[in-house]
N, C-alpha and C. Protein backbone atom coordinates (compact mmCIF):
# COMPACT_ATOMS: atom_id res chain seq x y z
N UNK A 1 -40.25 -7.85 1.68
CA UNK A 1 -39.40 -7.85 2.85
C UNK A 1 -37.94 -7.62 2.48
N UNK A 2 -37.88 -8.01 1.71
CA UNK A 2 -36.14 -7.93 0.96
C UNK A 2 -35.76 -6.65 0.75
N UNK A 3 -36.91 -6.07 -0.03
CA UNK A 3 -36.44 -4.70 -0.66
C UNK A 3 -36.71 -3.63 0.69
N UNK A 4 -37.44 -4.21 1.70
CA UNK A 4 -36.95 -3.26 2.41
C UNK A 4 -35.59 -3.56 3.62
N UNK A 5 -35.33 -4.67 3.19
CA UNK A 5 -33.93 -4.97 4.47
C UNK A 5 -32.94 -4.21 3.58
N UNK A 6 -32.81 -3.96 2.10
CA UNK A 6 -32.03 -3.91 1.23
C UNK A 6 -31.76 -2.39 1.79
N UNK A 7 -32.30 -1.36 1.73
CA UNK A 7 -32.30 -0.07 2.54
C UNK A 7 -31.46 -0.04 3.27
N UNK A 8 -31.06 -0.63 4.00
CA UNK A 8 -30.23 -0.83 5.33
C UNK A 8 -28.73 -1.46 4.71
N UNK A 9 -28.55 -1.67 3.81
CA UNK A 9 -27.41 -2.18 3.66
C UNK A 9 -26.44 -1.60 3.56
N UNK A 10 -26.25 0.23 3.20
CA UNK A 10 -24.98 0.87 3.77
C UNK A 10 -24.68 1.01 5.04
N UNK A 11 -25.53 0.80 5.85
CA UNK A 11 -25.59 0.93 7.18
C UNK A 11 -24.61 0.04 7.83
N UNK A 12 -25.28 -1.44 7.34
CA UNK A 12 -24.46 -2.66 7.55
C UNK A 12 -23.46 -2.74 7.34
N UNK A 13 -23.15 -2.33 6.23
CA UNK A 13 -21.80 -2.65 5.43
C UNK A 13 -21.00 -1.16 6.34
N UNK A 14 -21.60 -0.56 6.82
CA UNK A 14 -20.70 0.40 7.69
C UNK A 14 -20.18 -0.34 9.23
N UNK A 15 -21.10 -0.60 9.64
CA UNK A 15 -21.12 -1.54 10.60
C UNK A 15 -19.58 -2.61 10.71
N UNK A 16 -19.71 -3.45 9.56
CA UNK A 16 -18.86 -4.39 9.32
C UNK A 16 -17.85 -3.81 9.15
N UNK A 17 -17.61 -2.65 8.50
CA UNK A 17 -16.44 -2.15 8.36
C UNK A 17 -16.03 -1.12 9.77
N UNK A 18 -16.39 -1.05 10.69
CA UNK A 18 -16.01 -0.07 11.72
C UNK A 18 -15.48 -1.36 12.89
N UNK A 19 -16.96 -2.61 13.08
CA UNK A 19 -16.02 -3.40 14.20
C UNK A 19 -15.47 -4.26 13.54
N UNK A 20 -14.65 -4.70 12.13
CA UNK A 20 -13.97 -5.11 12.12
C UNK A 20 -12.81 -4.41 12.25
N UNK A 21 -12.94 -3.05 11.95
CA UNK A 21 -11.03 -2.84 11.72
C UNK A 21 -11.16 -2.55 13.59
N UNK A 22 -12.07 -2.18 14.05
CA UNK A 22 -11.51 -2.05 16.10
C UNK A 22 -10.96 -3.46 16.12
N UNK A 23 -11.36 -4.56 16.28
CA UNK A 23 -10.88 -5.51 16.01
C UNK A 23 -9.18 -5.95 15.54
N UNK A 24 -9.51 -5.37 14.39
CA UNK A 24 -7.71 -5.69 13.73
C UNK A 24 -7.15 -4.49 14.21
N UNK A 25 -7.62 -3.10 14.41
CA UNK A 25 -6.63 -2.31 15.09
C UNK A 25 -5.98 -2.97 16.16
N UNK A 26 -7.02 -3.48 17.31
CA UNK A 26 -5.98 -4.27 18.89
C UNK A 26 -4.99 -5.42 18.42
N UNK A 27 -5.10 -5.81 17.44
CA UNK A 27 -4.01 -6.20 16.66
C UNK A 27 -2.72 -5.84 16.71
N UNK A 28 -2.64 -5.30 15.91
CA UNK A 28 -1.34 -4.05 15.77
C UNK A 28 -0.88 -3.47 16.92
N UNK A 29 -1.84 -2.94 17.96
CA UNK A 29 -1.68 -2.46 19.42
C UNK A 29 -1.07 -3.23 20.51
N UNK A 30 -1.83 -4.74 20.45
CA UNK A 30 -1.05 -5.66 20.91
C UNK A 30 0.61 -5.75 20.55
N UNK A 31 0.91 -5.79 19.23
CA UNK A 31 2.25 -5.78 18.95
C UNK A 31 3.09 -5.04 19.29
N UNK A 32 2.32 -3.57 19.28
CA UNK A 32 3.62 -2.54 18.99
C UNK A 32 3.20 -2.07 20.11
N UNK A 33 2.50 -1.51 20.94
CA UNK A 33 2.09 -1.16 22.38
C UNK A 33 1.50 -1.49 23.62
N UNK A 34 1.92 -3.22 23.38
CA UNK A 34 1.31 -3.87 24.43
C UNK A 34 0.12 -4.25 24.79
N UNK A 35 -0.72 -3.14 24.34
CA UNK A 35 -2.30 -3.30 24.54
C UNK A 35 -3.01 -3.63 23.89
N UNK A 36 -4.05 -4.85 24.41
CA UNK A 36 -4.53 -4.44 25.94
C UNK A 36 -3.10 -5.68 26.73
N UNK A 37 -2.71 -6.32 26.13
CA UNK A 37 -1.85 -6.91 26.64
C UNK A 37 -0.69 -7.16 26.03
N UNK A 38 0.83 -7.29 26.44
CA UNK A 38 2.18 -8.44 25.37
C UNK A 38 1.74 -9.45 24.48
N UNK A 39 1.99 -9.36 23.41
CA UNK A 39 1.37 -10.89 22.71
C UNK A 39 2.66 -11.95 23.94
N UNK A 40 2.27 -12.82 23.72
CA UNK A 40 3.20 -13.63 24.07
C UNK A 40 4.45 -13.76 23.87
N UNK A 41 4.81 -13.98 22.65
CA UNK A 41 6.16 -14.29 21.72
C UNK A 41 7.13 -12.99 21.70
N UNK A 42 6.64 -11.93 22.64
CA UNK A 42 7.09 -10.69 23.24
C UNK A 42 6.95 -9.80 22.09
N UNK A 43 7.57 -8.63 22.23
CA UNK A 43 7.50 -7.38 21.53
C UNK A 43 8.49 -7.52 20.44
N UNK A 44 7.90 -6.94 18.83
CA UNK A 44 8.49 -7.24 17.85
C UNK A 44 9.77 -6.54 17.77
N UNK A 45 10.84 -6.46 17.03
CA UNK A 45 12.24 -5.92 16.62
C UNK A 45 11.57 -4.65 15.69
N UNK A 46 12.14 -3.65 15.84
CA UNK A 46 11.21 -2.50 14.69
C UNK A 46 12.30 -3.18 13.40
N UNK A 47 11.15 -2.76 12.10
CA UNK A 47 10.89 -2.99 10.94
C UNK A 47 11.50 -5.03 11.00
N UNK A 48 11.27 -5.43 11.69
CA UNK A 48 10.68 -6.77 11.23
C UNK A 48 9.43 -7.05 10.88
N UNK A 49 9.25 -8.61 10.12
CA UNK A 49 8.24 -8.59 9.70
C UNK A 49 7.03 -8.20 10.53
N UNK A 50 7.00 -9.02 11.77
CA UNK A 50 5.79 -8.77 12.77
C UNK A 50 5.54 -7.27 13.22
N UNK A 51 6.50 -6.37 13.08
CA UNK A 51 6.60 -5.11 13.19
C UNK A 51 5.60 -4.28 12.19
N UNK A 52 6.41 -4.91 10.70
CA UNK A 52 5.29 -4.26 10.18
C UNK A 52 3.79 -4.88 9.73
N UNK A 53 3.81 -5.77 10.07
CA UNK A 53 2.22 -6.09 10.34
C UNK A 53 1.17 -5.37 11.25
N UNK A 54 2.24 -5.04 12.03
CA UNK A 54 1.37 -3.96 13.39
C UNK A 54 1.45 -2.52 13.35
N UNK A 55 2.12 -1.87 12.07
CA UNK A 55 2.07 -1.02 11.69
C UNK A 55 1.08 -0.67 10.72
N UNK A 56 1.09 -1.63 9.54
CA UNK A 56 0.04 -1.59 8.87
C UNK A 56 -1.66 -1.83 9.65
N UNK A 57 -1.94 -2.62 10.97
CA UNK A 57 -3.56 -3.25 11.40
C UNK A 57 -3.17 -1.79 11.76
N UNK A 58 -2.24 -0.88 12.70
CA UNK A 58 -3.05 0.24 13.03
C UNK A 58 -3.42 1.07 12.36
N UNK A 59 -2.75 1.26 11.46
CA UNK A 59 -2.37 2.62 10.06
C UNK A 59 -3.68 2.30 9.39
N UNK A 60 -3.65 1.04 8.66
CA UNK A 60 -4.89 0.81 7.77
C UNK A 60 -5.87 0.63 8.11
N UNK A 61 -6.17 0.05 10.04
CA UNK A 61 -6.96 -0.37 10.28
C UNK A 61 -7.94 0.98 10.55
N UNK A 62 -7.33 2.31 11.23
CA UNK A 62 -7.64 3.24 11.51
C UNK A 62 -8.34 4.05 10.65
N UNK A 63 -7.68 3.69 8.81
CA UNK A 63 -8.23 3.90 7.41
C UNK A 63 -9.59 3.62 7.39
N UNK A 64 -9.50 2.21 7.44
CA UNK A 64 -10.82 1.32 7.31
C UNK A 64 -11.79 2.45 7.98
N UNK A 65 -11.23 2.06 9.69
CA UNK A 65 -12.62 2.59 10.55
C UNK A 65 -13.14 3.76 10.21
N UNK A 66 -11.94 4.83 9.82
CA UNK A 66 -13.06 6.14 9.91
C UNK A 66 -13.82 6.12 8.03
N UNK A 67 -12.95 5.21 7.65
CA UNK A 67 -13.22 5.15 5.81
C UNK A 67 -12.64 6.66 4.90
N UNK A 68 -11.84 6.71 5.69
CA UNK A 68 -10.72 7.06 4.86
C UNK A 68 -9.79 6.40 3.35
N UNK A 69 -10.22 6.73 2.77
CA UNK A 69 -9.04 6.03 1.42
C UNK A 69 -9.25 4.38 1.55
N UNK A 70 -11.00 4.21 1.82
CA UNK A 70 -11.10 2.48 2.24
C UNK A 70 -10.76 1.58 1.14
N UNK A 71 -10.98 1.84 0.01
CA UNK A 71 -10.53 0.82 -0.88
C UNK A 71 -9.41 0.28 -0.87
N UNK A 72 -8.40 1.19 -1.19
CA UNK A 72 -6.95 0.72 -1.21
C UNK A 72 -6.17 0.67 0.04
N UNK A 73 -7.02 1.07 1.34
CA UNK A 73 -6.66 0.05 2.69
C UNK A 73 -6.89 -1.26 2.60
N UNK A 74 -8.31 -1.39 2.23
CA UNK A 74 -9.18 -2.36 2.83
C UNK A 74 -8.30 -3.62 1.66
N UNK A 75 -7.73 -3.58 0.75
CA UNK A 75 -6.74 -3.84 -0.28
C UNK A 75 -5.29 -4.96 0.03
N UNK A 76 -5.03 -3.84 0.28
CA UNK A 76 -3.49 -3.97 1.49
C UNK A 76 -3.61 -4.86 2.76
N UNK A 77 -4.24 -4.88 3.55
CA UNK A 77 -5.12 -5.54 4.62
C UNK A 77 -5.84 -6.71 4.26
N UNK A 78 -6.04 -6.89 3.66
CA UNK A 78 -6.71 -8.25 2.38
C UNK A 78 -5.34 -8.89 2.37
N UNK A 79 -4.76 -8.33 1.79
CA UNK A 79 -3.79 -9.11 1.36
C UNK A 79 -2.47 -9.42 2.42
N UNK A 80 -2.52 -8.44 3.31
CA UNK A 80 -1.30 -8.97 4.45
C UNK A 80 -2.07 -9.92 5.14
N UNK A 81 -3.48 -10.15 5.01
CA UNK A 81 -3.94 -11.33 5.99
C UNK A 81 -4.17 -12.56 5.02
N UNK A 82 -4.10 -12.66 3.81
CA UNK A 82 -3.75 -13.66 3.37
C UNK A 82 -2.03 -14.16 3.52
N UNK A 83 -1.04 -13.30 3.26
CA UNK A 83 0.45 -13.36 3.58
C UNK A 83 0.02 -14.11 5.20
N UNK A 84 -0.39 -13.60 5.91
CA UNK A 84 -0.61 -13.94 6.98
C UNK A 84 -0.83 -15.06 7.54
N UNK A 85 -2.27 -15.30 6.92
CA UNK A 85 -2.22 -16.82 6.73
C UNK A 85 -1.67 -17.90 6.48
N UNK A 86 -1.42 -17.93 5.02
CA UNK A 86 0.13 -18.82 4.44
C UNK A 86 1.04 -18.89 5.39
N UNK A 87 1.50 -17.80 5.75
CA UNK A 87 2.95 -17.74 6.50
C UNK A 87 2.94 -19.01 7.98
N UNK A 88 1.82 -18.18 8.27
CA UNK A 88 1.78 -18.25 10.40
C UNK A 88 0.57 -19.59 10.46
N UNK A 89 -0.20 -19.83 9.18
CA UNK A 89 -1.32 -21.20 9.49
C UNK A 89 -0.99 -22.03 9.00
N UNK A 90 -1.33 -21.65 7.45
CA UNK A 90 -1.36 -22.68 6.39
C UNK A 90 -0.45 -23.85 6.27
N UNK A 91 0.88 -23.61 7.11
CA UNK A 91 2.14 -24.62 6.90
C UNK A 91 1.67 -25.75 7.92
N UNK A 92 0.52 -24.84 8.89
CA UNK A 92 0.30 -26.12 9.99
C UNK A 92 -0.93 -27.07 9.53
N UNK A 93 -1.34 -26.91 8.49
CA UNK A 93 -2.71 -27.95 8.16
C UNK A 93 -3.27 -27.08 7.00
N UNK A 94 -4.12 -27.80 6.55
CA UNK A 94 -5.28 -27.35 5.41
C UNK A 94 -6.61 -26.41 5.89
N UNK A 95 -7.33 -27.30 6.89
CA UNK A 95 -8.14 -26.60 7.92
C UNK A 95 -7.84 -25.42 8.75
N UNK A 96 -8.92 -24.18 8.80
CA UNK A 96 -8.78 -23.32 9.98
C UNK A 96 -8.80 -23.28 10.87
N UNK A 97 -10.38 -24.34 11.12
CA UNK A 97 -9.99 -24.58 12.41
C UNK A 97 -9.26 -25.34 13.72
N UNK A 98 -8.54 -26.31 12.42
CA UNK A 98 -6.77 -27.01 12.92
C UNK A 98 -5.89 -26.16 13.29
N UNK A 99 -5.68 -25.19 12.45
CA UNK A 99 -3.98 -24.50 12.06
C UNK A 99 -4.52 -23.50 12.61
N UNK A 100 -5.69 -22.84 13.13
CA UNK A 100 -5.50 -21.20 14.49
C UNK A 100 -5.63 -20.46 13.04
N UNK A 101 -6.15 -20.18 12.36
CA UNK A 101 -5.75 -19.39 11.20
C UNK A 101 -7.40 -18.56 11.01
N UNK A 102 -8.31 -19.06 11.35
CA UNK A 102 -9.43 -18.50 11.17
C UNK A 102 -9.70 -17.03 11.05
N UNK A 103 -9.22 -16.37 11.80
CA UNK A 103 -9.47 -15.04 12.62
C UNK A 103 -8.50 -14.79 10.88
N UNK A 104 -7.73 -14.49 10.82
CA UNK A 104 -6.82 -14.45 9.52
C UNK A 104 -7.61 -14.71 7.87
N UNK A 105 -8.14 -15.49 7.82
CA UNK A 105 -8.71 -16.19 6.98
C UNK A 105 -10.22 -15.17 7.25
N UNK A 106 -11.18 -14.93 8.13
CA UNK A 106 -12.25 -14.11 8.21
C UNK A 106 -11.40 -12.38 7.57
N UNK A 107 -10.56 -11.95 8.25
CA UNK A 107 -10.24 -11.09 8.41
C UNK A 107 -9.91 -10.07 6.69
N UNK A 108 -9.24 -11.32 6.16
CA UNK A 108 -8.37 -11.25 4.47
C UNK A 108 -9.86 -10.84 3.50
N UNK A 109 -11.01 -12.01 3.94
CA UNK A 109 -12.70 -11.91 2.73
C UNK A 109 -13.09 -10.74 3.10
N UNK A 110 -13.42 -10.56 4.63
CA UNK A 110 -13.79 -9.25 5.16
C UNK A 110 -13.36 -8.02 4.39
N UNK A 111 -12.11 -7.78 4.43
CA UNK A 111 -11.35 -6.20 3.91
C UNK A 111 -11.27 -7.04 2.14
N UNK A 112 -11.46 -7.86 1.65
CA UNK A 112 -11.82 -8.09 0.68
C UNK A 112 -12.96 -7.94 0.35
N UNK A 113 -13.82 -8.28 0.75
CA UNK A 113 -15.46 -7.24 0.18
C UNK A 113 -15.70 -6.13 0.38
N UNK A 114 -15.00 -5.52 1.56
CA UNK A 114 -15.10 -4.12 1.83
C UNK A 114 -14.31 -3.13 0.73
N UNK A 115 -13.31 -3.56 -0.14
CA UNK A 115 -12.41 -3.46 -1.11
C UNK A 115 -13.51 -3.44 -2.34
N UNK A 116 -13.85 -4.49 -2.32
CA UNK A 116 -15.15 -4.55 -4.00
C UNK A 116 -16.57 -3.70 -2.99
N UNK A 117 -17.24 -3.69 -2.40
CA UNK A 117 -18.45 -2.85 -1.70
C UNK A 117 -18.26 -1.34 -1.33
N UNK A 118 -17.08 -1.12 -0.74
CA UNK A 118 -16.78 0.11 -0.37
C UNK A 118 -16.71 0.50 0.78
N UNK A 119 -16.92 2.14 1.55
CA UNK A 119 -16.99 2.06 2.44
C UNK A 119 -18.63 2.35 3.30
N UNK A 120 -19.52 2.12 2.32
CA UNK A 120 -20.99 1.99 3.31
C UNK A 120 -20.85 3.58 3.80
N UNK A 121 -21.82 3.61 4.36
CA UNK A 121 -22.08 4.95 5.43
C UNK A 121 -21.34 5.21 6.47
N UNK A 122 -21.64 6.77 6.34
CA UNK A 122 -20.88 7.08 7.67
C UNK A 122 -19.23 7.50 7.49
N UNK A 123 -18.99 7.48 6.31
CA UNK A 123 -17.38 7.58 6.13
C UNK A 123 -16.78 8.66 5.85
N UNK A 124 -15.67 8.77 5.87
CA UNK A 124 -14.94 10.04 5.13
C UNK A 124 -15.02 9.98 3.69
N UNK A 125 -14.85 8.92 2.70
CA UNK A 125 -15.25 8.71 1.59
C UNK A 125 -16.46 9.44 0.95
N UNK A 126 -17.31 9.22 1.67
CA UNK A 126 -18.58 9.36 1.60
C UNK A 126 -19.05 10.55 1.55
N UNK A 127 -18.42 11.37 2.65
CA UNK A 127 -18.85 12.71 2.97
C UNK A 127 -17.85 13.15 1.70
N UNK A 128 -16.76 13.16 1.10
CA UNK A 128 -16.00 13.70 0.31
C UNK A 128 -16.76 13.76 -1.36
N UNK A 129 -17.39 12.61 -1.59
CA UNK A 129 -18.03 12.83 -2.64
C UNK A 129 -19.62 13.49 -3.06
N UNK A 130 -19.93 13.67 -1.72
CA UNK A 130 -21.10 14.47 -1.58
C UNK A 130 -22.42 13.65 -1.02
């Protein structure tokens, strides 16, 4: 049974990598174009920090999805959602699901395995190496 779920696992791992970055793309969209809604704390100052956070979920996130250059997105994105974390959770508690940090904390392992795994099927990567 294993070895045949195992078959399926670029699939998956494509999967994971397409609705997560839709996901972190409305991210970035939220920030810098409102949509689907204003974050709250209103619209960022260009090239502040929150600015470029929402430059990078769309830029990289857009990487990710089609798997474009996924490694060293999926990299970068790892690591602004750990910055992320620290910054905007971690000061409020130890726990995620205290400090709102979860989504952050999923988000950082996510584009971190996708970083060591790759980009699965279906990608531009993919099609480029034959």
């Amino acid at each position: 049974m294993l070895a045949s779920a195992q078959r399926f696992q670029p699939y998956a791992l494509a999967l994971l990598r397409i609705f997560t970055s839709l996901s972190f793309i409305s991210h970035g969209t939220q920030k810098l174009l409102a949509f689907p809604a204003a974050p709250s704390w209103g619209m960022p100052a260009a090239f502040s920090l929150p600015w470029t956070a929402g430059v990078l979920e769309i830029v990289g996130g857009a990487l990710v999805l089609i798997g474009f250059l996924t490694r060293p997105a999926a990299f970068i994105l790892s690591g602004l959602m750990a910055v992320a974390y620290w910054m905007a959770h971690g000061s409020k508690g130890f726990y995620p699901i205290l400090n709102g940090g979860e989504a952050a904390m999923l988000f950082c392992f996510i584009f971190l395995y996708i970083f060591t795994a790759g980009p699965g099927a279906f990608s531009v990567d993919g099609a480029r190496r034959g």
